[in-house]
PDB file of N, CA and C in Angstrom:
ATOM      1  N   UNK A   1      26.628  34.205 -13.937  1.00  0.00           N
ATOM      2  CA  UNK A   1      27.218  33.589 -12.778  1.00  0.00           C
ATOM      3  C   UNK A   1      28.716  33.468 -13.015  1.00  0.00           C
ATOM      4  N   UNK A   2      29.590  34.057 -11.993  1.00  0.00           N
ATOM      5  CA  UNK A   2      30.709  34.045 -11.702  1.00  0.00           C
ATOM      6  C   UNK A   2      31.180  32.528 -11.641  1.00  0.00           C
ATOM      7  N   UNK A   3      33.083  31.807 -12.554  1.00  0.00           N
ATOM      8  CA  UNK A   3      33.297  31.045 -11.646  1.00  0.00           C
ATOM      9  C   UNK A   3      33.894  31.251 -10.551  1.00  0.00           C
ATOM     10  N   UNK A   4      34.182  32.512  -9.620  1.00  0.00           N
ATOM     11  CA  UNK A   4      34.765  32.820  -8.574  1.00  0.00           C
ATOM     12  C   UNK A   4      33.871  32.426  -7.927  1.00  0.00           C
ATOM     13  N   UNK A   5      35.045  31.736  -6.440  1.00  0.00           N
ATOM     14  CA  UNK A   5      34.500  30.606  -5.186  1.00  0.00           C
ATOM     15  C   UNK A   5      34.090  32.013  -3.812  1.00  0.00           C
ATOM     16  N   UNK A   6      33.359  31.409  -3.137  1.00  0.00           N
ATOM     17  CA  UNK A   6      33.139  32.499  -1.747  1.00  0.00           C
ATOM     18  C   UNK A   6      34.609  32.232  -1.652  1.00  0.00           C
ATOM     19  N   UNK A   7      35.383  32.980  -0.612  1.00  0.00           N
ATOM     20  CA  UNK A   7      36.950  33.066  -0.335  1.00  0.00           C
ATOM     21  C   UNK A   7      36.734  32.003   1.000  1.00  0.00           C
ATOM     22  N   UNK A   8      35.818  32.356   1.600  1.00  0.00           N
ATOM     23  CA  UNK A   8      35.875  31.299   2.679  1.00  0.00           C
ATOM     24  C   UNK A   8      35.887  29.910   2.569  1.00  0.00           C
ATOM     25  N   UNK A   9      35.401  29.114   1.275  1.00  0.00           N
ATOM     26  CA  UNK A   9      35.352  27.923   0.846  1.00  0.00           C
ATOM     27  C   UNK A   9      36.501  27.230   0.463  1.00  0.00           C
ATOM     28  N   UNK A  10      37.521  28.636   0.313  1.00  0.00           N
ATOM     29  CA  UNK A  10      39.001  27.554  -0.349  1.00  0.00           C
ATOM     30  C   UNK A  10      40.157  27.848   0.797  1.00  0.00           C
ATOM     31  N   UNK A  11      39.189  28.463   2.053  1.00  0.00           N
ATOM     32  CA  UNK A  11      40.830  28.515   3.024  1.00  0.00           C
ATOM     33  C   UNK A  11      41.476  27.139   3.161  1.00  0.00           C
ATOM     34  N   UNK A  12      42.574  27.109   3.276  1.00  0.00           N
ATOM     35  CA  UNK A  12      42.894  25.879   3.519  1.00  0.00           C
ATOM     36  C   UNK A  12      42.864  25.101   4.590  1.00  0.00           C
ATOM     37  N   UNK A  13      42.692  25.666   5.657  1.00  0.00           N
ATOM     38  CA  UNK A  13      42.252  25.186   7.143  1.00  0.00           C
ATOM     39  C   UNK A  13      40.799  24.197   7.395  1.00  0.00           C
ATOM     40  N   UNK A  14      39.694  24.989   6.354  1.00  0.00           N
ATOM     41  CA  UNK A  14      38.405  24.988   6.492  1.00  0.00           C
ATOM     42  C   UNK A  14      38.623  23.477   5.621  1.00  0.00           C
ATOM     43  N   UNK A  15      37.158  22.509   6.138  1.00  0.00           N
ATOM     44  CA  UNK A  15      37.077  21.289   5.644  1.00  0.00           C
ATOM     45  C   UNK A  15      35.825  21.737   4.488  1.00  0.00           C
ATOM     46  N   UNK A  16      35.912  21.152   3.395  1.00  0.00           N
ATOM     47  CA  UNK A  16      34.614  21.171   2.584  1.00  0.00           C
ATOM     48  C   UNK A  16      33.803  19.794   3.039  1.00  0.00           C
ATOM     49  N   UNK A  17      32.359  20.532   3.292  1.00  0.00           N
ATOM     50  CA  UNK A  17      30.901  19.720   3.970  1.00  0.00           C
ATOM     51  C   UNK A  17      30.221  19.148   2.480  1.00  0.00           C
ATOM     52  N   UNK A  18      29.484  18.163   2.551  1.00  0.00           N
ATOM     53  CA  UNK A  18      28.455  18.121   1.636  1.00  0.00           C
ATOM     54  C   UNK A  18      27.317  19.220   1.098  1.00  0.00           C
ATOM     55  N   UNK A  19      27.253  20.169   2.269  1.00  0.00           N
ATOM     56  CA  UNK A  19      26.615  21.183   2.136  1.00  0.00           C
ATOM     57  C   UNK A  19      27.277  22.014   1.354  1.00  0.00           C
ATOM     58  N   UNK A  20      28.568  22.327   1.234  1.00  0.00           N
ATOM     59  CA  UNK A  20      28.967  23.213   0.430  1.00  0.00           C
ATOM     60  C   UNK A  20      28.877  22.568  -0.964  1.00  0.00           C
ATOM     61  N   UNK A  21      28.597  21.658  -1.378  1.00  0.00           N
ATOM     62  CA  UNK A  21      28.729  20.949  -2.947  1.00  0.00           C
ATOM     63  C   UNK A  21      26.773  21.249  -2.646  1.00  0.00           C
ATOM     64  N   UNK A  22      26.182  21.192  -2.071  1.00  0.00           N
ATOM     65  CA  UNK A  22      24.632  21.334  -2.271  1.00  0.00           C
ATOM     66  C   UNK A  22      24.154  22.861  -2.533  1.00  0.00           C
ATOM     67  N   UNK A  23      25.034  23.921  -1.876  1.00  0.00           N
ATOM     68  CA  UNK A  23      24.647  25.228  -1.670  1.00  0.00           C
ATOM     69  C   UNK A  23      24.911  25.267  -3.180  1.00  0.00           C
ATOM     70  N   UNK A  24      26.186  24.628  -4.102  1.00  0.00           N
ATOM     71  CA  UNK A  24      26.262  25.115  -5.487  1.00  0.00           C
ATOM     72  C   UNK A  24      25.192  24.563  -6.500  1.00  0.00           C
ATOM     73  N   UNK A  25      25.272  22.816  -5.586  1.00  0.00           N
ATOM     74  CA  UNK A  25      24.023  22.588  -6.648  1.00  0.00           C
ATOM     75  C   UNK A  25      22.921  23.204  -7.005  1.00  0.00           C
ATOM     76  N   UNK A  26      22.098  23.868  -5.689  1.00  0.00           N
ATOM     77  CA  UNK A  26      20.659  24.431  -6.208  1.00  0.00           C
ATOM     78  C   UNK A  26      20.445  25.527  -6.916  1.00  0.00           C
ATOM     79  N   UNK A  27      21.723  26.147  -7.773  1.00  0.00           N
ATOM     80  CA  UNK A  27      21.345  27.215  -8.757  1.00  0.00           C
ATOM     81  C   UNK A  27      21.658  26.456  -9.871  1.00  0.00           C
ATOM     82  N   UNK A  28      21.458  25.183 -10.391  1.00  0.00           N
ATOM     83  CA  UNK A  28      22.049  24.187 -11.290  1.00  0.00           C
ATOM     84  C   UNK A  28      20.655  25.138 -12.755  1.00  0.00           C
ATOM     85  N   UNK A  29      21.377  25.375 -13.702  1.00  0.00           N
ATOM     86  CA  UNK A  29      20.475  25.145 -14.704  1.00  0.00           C
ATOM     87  C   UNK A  29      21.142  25.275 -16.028  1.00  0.00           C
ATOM     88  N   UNK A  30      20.642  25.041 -17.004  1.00  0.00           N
ATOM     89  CA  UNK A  30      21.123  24.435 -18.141  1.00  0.00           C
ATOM     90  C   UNK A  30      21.951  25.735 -18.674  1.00  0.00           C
ATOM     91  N   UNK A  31      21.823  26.936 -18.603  1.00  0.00           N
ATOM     92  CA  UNK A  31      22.865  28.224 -18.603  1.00  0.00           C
ATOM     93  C   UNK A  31      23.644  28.259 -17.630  1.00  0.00           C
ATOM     94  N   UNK A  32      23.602  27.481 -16.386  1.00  0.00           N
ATOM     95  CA  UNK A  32      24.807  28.083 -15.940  1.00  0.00           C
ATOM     96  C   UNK A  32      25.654  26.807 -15.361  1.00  0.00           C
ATOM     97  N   UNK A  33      24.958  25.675 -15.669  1.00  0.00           N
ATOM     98  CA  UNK A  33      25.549  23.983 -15.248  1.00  0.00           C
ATOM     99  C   UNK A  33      26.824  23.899 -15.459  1.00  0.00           C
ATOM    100  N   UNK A  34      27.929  24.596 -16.833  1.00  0.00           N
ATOM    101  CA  UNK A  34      29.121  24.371 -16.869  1.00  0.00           C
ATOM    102  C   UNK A  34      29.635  25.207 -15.882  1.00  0.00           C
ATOM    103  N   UNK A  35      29.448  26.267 -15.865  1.00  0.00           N
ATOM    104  CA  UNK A  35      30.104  27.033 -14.359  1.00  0.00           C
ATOM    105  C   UNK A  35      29.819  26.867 -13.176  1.00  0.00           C
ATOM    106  N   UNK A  36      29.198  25.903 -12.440  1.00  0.00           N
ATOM    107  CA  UNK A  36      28.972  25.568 -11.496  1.00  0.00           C
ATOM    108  C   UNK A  36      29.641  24.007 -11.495  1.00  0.00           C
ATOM    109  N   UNK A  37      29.613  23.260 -12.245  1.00  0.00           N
ATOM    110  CA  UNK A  37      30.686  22.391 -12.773  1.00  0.00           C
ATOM    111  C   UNK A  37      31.750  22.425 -12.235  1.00  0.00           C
ATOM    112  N   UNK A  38      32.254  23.938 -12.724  1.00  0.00           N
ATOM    113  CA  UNK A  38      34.028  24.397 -12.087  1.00  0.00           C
ATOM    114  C   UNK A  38      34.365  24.564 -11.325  1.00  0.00           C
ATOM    115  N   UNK A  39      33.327  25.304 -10.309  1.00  0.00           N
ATOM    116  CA  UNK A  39      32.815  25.361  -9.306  1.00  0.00           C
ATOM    117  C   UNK A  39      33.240  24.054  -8.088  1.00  0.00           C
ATOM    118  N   UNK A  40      32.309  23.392  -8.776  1.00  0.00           N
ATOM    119  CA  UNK A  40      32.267  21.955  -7.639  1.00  0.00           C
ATOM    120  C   UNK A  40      33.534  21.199  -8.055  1.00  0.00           C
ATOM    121  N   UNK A  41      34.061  21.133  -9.314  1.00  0.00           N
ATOM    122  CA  UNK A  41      35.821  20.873  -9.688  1.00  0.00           C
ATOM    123  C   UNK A  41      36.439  21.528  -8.977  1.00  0.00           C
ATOM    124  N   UNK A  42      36.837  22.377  -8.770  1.00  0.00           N
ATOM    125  CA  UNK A  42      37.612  22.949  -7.872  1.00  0.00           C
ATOM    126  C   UNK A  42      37.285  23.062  -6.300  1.00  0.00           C
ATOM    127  N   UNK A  43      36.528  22.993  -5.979  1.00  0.00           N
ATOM    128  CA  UNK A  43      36.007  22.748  -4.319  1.00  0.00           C
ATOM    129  C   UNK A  43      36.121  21.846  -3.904  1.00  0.00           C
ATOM    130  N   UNK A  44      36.110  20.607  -4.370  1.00  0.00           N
ATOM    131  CA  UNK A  44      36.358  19.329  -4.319  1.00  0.00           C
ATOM    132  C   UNK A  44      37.659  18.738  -4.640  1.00  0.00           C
ATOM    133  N   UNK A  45      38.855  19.508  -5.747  1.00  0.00           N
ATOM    134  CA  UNK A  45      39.998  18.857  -5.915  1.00  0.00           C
ATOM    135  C   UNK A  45      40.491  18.196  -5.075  1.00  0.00           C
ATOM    136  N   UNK A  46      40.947  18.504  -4.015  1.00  0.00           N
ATOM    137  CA  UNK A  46      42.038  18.001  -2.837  1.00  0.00           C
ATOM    138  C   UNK A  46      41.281  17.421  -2.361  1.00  0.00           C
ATOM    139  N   UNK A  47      40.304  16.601  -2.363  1.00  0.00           N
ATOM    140  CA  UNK A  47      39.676  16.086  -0.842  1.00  0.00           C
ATOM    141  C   UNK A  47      40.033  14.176  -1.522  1.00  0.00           C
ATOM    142  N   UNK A  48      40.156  13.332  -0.363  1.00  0.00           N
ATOM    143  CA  UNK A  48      40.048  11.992  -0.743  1.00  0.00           C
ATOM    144  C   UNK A  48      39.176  11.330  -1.535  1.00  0.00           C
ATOM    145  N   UNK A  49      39.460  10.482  -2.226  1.00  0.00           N
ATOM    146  CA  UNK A  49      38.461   9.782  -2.997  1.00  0.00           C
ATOM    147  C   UNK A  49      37.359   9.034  -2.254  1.00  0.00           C
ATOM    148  N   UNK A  50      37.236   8.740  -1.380  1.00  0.00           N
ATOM    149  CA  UNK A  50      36.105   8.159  -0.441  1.00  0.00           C
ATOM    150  C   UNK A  50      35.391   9.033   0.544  1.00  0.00           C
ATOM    151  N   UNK A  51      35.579  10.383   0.305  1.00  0.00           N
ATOM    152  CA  UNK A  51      35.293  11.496   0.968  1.00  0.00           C
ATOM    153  C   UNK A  51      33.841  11.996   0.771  1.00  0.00           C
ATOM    154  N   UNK A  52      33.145  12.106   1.234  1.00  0.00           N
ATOM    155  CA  UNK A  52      31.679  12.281   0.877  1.00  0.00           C
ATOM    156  C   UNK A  52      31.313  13.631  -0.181  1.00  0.00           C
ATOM    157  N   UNK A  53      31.672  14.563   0.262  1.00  0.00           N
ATOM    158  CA  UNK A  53      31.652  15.531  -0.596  1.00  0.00           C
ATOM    159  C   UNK A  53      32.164  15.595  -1.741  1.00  0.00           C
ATOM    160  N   UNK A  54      33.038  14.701  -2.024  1.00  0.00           N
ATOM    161  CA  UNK A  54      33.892  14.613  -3.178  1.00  0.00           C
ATOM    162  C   UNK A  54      33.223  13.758  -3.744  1.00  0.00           C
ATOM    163  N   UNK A  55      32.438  12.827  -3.628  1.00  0.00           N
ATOM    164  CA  UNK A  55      31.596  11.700  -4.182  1.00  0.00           C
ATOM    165  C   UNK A  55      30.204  12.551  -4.384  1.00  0.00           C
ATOM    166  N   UNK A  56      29.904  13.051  -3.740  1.00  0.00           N
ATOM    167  CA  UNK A  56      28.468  13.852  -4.276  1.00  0.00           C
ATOM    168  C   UNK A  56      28.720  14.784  -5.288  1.00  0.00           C
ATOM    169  N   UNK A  57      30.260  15.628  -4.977  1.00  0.00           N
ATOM    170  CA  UNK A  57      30.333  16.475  -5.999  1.00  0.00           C
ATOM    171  C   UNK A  57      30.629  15.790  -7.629  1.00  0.00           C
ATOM    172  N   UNK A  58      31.234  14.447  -7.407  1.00  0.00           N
ATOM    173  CA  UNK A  58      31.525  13.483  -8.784  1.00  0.00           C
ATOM    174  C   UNK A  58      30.301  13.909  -8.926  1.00  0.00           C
ATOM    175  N   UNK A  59      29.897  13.135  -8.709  1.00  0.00           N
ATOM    176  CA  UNK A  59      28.208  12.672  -8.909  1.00  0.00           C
ATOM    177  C   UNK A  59      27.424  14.080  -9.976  1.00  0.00           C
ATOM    178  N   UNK A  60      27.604  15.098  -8.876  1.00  0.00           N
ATOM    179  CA  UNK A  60      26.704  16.455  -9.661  1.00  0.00           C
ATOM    180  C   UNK A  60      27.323  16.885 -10.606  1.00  0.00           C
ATOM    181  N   UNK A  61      28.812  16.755 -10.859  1.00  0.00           N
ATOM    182  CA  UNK A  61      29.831  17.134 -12.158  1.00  0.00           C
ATOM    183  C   UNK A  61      29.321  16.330 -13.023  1.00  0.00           C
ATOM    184  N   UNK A  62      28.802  14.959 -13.220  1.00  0.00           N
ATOM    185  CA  UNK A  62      28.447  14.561 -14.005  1.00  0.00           C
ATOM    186  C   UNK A  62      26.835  15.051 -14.964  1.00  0.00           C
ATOM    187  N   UNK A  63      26.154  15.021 -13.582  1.00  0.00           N
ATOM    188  CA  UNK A  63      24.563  15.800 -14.056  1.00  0.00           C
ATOM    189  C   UNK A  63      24.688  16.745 -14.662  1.00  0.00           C
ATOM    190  N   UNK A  64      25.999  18.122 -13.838  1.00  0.00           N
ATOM    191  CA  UNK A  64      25.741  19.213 -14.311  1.00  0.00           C
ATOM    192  C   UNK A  64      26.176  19.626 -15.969  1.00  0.00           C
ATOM    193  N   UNK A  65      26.844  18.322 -16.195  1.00  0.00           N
ATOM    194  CA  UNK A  65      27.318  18.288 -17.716  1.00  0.00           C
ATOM    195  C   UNK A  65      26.590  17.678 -19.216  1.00  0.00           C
ATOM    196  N   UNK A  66      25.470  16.816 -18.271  1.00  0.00           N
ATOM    197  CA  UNK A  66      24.485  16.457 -18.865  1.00  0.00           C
ATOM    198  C   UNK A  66      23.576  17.598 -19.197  1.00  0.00           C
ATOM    199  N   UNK A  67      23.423  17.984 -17.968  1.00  0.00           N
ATOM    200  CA  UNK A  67      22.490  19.290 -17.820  1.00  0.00           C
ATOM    201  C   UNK A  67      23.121  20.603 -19.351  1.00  0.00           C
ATOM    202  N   UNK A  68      23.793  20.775 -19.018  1.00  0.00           N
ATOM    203  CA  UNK A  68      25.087  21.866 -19.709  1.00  0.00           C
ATOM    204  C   UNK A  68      24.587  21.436 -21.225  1.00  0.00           C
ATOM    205  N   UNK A  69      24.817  20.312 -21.976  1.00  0.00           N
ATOM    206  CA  UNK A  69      25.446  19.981 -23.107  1.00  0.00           C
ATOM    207  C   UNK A  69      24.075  19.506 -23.635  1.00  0.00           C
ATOM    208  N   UNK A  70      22.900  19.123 -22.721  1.00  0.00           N
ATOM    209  CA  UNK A  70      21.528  18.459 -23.252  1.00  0.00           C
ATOM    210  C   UNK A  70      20.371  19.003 -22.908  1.00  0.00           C
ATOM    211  N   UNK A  71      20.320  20.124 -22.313  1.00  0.00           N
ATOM    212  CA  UNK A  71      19.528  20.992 -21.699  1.00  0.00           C
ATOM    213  C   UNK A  71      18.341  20.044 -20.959  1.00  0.00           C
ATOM    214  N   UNK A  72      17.268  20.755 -20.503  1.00  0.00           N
ATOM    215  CA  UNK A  72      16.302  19.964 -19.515  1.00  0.00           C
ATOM    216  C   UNK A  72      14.805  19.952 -20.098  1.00  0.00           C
ATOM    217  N   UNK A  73      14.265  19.072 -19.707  1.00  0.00           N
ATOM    218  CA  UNK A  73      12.513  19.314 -20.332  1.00  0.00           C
ATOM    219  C   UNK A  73      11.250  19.656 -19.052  1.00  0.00           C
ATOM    220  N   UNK A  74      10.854  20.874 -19.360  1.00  0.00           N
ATOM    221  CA  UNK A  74       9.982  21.874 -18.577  1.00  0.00           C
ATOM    222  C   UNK A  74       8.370  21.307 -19.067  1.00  0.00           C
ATOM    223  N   UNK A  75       8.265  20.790 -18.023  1.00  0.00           N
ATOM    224  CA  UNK A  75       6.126  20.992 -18.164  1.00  0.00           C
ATOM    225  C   UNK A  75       6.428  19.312 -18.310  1.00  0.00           C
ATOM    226  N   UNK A  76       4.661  19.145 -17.963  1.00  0.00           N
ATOM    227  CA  UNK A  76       4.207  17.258 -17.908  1.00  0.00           C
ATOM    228  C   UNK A  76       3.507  17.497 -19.359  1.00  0.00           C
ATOM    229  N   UNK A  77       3.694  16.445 -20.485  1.00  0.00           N
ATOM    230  CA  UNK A  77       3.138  16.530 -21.245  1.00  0.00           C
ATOM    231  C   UNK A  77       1.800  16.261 -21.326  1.00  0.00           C
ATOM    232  N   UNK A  78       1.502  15.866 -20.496  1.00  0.00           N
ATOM    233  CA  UNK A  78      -0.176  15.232 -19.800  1.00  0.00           C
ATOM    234  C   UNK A  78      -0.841  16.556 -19.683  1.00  0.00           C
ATOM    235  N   UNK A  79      -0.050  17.699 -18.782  1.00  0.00           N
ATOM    236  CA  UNK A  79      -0.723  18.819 -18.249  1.00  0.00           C
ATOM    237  C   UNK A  79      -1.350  19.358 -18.987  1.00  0.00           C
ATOM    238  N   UNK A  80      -2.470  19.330 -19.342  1.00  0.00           N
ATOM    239  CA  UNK A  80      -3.319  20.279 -20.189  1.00  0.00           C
ATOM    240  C   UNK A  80      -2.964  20.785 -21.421  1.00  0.00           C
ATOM    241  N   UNK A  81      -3.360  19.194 -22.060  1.00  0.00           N
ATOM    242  CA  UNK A  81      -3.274  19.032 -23.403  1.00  0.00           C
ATOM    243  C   UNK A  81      -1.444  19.894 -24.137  1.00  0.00           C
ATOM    244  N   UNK A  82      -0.948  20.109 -22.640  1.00  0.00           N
ATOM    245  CA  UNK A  82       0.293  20.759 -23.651  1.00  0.00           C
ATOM    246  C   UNK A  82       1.223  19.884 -23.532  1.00  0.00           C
ATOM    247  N   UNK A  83       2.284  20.423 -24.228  1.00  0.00           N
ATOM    248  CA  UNK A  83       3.552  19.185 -24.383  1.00  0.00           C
ATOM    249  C   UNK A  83       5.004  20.014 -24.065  1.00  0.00           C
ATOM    250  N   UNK A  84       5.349  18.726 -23.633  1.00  0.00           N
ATOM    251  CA  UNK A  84       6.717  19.034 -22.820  1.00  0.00           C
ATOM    252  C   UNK A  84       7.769  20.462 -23.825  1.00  0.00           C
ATOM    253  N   UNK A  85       8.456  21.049 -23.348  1.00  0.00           N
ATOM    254  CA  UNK A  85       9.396  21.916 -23.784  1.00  0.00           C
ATOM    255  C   UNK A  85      10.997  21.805 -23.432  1.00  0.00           C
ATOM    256  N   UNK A  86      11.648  21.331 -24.591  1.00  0.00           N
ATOM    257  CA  UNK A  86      12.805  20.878 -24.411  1.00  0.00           C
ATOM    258  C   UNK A  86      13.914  22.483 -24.186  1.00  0.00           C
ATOM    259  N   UNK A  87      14.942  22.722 -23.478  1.00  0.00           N
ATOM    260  CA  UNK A  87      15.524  23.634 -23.629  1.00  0.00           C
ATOM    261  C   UNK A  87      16.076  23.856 -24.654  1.00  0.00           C
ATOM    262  N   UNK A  88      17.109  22.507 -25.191  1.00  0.00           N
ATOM    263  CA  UNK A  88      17.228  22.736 -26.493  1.00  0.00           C
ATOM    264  C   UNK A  88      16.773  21.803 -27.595  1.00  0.00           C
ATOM    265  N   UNK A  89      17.187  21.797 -28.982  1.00  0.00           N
ATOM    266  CA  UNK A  89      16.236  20.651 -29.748  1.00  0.00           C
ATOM    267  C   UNK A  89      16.677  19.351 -29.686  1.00  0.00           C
ATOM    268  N   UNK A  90      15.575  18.411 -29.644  1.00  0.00           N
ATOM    269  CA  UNK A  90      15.739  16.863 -29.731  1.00  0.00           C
ATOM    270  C   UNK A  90      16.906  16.260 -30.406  1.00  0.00           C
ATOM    271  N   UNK A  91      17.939  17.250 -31.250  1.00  0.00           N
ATOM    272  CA  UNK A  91      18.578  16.807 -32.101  1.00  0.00           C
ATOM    273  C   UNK A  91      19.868  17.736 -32.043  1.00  0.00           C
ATOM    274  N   UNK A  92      20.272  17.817 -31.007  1.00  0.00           N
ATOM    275  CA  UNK A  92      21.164  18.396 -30.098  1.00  0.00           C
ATOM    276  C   UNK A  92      22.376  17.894 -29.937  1.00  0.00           C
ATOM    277  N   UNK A  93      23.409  17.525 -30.313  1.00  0.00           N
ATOM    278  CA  UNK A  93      24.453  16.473 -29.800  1.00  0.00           C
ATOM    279  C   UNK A  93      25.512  17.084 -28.701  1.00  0.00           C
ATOM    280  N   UNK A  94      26.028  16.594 -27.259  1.00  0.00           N
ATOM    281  CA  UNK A  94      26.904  17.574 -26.783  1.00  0.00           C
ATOM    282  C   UNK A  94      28.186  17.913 -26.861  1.00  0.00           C
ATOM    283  N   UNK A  95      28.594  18.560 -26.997  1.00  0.00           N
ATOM    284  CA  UNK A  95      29.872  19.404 -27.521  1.00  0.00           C
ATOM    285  C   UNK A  95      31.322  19.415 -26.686  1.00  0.00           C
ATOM    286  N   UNK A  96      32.050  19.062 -26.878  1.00  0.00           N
ATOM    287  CA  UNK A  96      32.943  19.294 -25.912  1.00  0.00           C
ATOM    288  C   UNK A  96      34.373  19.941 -26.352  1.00  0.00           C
ATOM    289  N   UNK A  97      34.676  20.555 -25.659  1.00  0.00           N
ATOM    290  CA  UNK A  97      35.880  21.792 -25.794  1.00  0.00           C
ATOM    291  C   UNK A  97      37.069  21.301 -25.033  1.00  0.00           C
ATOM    292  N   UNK A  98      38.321  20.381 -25.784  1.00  0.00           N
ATOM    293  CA  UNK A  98      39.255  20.638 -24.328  1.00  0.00           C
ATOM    294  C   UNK A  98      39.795  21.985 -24.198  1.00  0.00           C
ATOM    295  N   UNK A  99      39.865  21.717 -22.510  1.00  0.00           N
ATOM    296  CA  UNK A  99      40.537  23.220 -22.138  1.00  0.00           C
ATOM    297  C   UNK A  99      40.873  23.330 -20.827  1.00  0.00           C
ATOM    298  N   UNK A 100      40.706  24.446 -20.349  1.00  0.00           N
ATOM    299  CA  UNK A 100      41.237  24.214 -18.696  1.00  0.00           C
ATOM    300  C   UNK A 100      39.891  23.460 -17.546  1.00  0.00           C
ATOM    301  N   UNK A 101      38.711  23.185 -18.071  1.00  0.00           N
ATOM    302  CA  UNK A 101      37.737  22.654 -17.244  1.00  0.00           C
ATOM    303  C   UNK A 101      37.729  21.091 -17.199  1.00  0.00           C
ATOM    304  N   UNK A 102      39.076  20.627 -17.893  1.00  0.00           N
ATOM    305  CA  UNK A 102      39.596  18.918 -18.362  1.00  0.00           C
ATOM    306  C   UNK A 102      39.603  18.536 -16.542  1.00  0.00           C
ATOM    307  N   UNK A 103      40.469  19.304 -16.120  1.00  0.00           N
ATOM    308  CA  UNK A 103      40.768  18.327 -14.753  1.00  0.00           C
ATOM    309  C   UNK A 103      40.838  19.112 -13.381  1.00  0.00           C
TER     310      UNK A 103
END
């Protein structure tokens, strides 16, 4: 996954919707959470702080970094006698790089 934006999302005329911070969320997964991250960082820069989209996109910048740095757990451990599957191991700590994805 590209971090290049559709071109139509950053005209400057065009308002960013909540929908456009949702269309990025639903490819969210633990490979590609930091680039979609940048994604919703940058789609969201300019907008007001009480701005809805900009508050949902806080919001998913935060998950998607959780997501990113702690990966996710797949399956009910109940389900038939099997047990949950972590993406990565229990003993994982997350990592952080400064760089240009700071602000």
């Amino acid at each position: 996954m590209a971090e290049a934006e559709q071109p139509e999302r950053l005209l400057p005329d065009r308002r960013v919707t909540v929908d456009d911070v949702r269309q990025l969320m639903g490819a969210s997964t633990p490979h590609f959470a930091l680039q979609l991250r940048n994604r919703i960082r940058t789609l969201i820069r300019g907008l007001p702080p009480d701005d809805p989209a900009r508050l949902l996109g806080v919001q998913e910048i935060a998950r998607l970094e959780r997501l990113g740095f702690t990966g996710e757990t797949r399956g009910e451990p109940e389900q038939q006698g099997q047990r949950a599957l972590r993406s990565l191991d229990d003993h994982e700590h997350p990592r952080h790089v400064d760089g240009p994805t700071d602000g």
